[in-house]
N, C-alpha and C. Protein backbone atom coordinates (compact mmCIF):
# COMPACT_ATOMS: atom_id res chain seq x y z
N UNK A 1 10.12 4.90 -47.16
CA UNK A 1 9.82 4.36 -45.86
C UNK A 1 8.94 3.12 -45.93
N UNK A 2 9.19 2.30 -47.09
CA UNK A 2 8.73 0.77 -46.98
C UNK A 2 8.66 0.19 -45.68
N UNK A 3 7.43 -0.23 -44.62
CA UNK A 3 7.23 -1.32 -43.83
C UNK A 3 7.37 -0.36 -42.36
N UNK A 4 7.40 1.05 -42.78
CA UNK A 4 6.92 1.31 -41.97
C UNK A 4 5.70 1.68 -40.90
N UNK A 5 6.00 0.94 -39.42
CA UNK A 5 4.40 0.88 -39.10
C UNK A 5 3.63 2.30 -38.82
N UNK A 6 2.64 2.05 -38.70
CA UNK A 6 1.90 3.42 -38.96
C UNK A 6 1.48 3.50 -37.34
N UNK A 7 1.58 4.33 -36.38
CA UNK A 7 1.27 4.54 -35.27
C UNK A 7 0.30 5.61 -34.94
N UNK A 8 0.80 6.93 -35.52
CA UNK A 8 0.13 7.91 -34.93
C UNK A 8 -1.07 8.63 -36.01
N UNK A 9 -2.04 8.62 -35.86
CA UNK A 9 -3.13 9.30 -36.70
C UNK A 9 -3.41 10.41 -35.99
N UNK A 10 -4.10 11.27 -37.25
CA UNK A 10 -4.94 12.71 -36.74
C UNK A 10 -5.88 12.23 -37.24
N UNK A 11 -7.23 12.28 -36.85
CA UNK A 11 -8.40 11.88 -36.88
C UNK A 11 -9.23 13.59 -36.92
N UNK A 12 -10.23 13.81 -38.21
CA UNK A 12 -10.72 15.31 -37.92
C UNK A 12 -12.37 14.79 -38.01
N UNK A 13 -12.64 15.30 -37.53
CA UNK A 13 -14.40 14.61 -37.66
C UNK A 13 -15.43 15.52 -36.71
N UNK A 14 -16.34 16.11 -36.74
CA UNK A 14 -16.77 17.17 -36.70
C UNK A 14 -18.11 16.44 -35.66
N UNK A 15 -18.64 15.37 -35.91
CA UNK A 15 -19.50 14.71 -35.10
C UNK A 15 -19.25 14.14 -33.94
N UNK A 16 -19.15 14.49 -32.74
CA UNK A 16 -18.77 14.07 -31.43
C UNK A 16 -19.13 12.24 -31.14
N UNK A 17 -20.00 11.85 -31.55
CA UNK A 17 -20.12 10.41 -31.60
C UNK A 17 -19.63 9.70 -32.54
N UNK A 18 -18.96 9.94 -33.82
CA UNK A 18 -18.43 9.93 -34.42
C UNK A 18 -17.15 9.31 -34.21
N UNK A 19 -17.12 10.77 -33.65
CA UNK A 19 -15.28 10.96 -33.57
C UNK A 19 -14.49 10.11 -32.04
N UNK A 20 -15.58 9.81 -31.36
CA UNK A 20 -15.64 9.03 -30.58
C UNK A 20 -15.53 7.15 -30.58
N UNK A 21 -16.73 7.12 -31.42
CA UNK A 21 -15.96 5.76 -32.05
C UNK A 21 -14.96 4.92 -32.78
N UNK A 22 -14.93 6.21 -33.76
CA UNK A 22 -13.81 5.76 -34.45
C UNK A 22 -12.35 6.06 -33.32
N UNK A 23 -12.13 6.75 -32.45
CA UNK A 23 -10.91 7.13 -32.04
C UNK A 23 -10.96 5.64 -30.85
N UNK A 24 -11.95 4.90 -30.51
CA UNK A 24 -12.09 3.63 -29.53
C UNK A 24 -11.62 2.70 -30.56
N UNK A 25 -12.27 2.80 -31.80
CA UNK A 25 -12.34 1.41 -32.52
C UNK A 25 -10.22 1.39 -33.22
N UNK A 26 -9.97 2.83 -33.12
CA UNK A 26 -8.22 2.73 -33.67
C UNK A 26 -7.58 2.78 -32.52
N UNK A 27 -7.91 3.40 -31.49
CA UNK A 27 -7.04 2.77 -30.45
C UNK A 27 -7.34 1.63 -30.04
N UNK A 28 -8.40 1.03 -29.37
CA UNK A 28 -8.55 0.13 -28.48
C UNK A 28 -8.23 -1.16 -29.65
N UNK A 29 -8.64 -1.20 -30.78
CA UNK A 29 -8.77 -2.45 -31.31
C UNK A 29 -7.56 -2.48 -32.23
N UNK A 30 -7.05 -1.07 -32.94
CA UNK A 30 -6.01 -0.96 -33.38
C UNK A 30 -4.45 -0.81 -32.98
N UNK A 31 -4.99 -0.33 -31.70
CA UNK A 31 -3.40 -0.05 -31.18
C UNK A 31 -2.81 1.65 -31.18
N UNK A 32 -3.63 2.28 -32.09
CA UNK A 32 -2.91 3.46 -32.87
C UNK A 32 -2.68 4.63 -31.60
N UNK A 33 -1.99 5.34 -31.62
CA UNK A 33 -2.27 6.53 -30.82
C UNK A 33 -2.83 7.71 -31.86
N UNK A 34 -3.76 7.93 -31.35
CA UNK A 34 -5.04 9.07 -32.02
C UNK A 34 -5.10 10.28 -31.33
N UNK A 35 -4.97 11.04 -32.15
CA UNK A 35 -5.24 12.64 -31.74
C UNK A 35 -6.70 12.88 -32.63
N UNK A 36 -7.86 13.61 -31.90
CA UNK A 36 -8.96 13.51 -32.50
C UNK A 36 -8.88 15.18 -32.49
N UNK A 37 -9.61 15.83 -33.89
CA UNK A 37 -9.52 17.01 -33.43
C UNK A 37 -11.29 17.13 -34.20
N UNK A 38 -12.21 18.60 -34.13
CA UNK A 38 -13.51 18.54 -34.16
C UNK A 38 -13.90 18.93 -35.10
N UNK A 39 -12.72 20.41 -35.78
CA UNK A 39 -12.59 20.69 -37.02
C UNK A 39 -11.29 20.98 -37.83
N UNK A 40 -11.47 21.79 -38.97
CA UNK A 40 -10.49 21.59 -39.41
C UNK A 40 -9.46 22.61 -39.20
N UNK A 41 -10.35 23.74 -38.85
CA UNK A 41 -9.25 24.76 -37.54
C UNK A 41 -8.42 24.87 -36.70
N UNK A 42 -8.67 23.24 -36.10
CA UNK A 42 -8.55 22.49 -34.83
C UNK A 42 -7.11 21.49 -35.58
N UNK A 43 -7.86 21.31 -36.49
CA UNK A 43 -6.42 20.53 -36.90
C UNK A 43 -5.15 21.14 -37.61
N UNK A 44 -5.56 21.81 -38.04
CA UNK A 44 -4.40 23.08 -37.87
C UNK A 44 -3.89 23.52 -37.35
N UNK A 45 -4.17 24.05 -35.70
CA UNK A 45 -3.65 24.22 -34.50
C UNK A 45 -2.64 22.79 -34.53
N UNK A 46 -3.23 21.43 -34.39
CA UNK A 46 -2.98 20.70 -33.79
C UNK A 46 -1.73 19.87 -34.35
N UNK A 47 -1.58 20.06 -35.59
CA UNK A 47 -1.03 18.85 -36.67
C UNK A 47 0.19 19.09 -36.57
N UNK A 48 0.80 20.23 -36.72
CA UNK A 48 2.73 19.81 -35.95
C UNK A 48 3.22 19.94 -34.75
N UNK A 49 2.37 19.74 -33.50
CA UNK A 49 2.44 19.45 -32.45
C UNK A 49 2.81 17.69 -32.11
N UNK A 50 1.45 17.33 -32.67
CA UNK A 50 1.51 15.91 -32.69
C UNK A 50 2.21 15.38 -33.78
N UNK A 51 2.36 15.86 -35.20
CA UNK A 51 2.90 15.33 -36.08
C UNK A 51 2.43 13.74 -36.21
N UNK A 52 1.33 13.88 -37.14
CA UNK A 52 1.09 12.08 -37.77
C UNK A 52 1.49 11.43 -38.62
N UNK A 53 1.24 10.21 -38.71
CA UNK A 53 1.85 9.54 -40.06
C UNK A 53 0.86 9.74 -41.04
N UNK A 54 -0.32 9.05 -40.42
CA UNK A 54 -1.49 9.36 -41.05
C UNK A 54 -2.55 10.71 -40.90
N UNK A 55 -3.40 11.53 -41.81
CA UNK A 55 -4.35 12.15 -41.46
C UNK A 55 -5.55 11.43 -42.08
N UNK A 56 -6.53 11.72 -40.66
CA UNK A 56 -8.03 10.68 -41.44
C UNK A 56 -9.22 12.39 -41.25
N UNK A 57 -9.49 12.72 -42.62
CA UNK A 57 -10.45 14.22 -42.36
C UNK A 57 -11.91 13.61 -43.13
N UNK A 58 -13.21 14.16 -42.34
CA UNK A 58 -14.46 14.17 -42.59
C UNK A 58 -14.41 14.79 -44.35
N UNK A 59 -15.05 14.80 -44.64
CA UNK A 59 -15.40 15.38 -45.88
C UNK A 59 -16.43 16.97 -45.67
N UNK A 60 -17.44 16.56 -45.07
CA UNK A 60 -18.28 17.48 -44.35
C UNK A 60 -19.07 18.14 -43.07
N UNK A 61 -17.59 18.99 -42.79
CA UNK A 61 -17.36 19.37 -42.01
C UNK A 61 -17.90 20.91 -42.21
N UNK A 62 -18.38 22.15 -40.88
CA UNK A 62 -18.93 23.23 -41.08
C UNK A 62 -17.53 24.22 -41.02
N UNK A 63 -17.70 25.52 -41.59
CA UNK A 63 -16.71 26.51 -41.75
C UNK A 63 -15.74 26.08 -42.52
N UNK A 64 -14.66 24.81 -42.01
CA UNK A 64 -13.50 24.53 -43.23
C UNK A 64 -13.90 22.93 -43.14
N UNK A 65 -14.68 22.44 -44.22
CA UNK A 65 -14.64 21.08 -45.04
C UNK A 65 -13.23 20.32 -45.17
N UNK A 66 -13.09 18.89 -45.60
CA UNK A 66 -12.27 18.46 -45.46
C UNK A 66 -11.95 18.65 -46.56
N UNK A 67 -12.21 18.81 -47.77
CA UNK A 67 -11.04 19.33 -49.06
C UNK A 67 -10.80 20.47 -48.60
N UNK A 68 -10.76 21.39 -48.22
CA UNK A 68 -10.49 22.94 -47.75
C UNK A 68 -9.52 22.52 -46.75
N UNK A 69 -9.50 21.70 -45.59
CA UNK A 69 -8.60 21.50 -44.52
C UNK A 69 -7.49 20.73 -45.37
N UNK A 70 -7.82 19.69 -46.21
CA UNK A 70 -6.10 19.10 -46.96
C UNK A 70 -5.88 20.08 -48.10
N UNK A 71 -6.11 21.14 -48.25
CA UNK A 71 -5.62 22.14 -48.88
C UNK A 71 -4.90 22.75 -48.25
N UNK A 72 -5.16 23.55 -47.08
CA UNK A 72 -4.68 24.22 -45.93
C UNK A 72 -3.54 23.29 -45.30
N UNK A 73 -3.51 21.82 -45.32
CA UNK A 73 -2.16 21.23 -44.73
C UNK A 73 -0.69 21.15 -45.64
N UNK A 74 -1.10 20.81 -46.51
CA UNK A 74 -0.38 21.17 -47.94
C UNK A 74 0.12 22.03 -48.08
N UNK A 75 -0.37 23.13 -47.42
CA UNK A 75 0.35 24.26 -47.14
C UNK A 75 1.71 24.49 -46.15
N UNK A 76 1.41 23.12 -45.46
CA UNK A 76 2.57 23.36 -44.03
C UNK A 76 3.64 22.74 -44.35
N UNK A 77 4.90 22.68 -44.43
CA UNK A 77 5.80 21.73 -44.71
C UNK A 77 5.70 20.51 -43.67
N UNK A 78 5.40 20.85 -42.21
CA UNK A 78 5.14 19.68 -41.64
C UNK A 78 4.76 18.69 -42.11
N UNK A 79 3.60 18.53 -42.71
CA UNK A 79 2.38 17.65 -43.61
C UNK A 79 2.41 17.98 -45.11
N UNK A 80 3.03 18.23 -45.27
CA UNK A 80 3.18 18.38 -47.40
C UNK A 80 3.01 16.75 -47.80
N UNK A 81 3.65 15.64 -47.23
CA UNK A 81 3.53 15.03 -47.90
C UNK A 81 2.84 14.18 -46.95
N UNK A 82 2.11 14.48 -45.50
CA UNK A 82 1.83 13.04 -45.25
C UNK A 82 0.81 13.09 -46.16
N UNK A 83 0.68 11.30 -45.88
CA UNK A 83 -0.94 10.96 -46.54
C UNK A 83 -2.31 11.10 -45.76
N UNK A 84 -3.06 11.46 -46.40
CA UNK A 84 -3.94 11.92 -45.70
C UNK A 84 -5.42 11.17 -46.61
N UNK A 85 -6.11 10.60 -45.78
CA UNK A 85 -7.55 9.79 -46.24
C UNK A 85 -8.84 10.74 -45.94
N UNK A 86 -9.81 10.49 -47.03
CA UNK A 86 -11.53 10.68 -46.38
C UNK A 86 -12.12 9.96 -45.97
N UNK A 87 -13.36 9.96 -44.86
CA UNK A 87 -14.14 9.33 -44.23
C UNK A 87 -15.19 9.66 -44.70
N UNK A 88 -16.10 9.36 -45.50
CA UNK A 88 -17.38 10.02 -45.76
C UNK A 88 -18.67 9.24 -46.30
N UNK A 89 -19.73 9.76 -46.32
CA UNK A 89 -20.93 9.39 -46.88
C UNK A 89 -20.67 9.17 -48.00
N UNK A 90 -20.00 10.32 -49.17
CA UNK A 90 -19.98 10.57 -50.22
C UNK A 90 -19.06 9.37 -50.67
N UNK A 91 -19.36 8.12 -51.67
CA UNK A 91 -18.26 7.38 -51.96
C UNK A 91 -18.91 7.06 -53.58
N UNK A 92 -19.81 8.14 -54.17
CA UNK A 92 -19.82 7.67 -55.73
C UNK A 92 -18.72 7.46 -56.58
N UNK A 93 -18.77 6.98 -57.39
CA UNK A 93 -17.23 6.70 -58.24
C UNK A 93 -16.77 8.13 -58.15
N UNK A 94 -17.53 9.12 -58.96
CA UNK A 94 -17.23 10.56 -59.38
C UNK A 94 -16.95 11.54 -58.01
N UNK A 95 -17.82 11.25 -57.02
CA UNK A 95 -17.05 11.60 -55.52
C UNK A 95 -15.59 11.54 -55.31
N UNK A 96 -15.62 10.03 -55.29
CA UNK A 96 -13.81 9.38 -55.07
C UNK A 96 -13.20 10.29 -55.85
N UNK A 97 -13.16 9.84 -57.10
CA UNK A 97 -12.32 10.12 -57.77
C UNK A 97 -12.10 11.80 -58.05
N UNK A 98 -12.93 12.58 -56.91
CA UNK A 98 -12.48 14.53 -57.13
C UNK A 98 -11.53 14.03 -55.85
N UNK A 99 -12.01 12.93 -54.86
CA UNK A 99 -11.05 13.05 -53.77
C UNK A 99 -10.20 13.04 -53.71
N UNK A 100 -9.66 12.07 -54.68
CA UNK A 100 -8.34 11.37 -54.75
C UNK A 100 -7.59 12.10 -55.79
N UNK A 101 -8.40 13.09 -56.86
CA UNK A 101 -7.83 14.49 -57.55
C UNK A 101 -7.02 15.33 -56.62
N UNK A 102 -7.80 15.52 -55.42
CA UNK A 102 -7.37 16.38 -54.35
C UNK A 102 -6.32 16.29 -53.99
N UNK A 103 -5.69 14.64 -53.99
CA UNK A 103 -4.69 14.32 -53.43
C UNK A 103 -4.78 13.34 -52.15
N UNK A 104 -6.15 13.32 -51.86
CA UNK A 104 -6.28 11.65 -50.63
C UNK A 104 -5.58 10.60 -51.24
N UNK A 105 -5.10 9.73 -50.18
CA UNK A 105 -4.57 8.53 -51.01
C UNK A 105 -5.85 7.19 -51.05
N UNK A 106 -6.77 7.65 -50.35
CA UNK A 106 -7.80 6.50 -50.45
C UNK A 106 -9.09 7.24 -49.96
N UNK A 107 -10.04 6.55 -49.60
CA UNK A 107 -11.70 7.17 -48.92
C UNK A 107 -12.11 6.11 -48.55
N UNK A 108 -12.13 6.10 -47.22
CA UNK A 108 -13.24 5.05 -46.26
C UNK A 108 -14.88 5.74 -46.29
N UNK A 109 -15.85 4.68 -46.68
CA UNK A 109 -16.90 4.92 -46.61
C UNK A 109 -17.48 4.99 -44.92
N UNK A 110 -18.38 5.94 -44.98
CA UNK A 110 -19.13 5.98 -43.92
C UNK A 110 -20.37 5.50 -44.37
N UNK A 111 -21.67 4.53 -43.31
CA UNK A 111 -21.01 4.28 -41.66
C UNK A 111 -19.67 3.40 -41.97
N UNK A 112 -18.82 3.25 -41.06
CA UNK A 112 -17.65 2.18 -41.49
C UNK A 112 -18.16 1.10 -39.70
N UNK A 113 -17.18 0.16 -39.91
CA UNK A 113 -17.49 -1.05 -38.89
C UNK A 113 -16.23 -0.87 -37.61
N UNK A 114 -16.57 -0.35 -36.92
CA UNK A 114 -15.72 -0.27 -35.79
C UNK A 114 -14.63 -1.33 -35.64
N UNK A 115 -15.30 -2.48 -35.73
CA UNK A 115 -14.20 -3.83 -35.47
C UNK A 115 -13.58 -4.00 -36.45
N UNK A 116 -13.58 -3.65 -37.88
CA UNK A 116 -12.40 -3.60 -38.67
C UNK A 116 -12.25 -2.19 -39.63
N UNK A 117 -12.42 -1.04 -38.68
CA UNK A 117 -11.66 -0.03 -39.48
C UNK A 117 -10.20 0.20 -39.02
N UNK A 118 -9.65 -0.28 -37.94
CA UNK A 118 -8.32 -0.52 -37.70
C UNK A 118 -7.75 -1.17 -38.98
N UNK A 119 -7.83 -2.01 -39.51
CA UNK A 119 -7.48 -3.26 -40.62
C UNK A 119 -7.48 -2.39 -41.79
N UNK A 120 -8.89 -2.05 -41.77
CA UNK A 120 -8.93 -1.07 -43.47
C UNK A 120 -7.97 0.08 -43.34
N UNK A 121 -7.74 0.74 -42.10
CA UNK A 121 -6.46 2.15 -42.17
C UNK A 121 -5.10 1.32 -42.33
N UNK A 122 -5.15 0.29 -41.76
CA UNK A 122 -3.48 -0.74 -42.19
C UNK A 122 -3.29 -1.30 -43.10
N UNK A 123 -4.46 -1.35 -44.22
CA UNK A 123 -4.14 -2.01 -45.37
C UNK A 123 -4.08 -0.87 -46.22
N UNK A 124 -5.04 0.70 -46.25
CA UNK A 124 -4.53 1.42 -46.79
C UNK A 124 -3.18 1.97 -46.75
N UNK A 125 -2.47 1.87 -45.67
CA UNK A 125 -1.36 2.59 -45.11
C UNK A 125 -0.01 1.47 -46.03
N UNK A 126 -0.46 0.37 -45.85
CA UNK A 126 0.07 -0.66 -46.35
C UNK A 126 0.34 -0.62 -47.96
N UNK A 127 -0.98 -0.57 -48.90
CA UNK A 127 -0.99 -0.26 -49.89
C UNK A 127 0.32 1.17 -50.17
N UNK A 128 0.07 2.36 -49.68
CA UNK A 128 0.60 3.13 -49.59
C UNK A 128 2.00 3.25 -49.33
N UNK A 129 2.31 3.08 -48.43
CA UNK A 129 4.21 2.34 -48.71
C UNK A 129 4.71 1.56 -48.90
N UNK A 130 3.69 0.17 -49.65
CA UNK A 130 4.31 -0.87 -50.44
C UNK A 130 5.31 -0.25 -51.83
C-alpha cells in the first residue's frame, strides 16, 4: 500500500490534557480523523470499530501499559499488522530500541510540539510505506 494517505489514527494516552492536545494538534492542524481512547482497555473495546491506519499508544499508562496494549492488539487480526507508534518520555537509545523490539515502527518523544506533530506522524507513516 505505497502512497497511501494515512487518515484515521487511534490515539491511546491516559492523560486527559494530553490526549487532548495531541487529538487538536492531528486534527485541526493535521487533518486526521482521531479516535482518542484513555486506556488501553479502552482501546481494545474501540480498535475494530473504528479500524485505523495508524495506532499512536502512551508507553505509561496504569493497569495495561502501552507494550502490554500492542501485545494485546497483535492479538486481533483486525490490527495484526497495523503499525502502531510510542509517545513517550522514555526515548534513551536502549528505551527505543526494546520499543521497536516490540514491534513499534517508530517513538515520538514526549513533550512533542503541537504545530508539527501532524508532520512527524506523516513522515513516519511515510517512511513506513515507502
Amino acid at each position: 500500500m505505497p502512497d497511501l494517505p494515512l487518515e484515521r489514527i487511534l490515539y491511546v494516552e491516559d492523560e486527559p490534557d494530553i490526549r487532548m492536545v495531541a487529538q487538536m494538534a492531528l486534527e485541526a492542524v493535521g487533518g486526521f480523523t482521531v479516535q482518542v481512547c484513555g486506556s488501553g482497555a479502552e482501546a481494545l473495546r474501540t480498535v475494530e470499530s473504528f479500524g485505523p491506519q495508524l495506532i499512536i499508544l502512551d508507553v505509561m499508562m496504569p493497569e495495561m501499559d502501552g507494550p502490554t496494549t500492542l501485545g494485546e492488539l497483535r492479538k486481533r487480526p483486525c490490527c495484526a499488522t497495523t503499525p502502531i507508534l510510542f509517545m513517550t518520555a522514555k526515548v534513551q537509545p536502549a528505551e527505543v530500541a526494546r520499543f521497536l523490539s516490540l514491534g513499534a515502527i517508530d517513538v515520538i518523544a514526549k513533550p512533542f510540539d503541537p504545530m508539527t506533530l501532524a508532520d512527524t506522524v506523516r513522515g513516519v507513516w511515510s517512511r513506513f510505506n515507502g
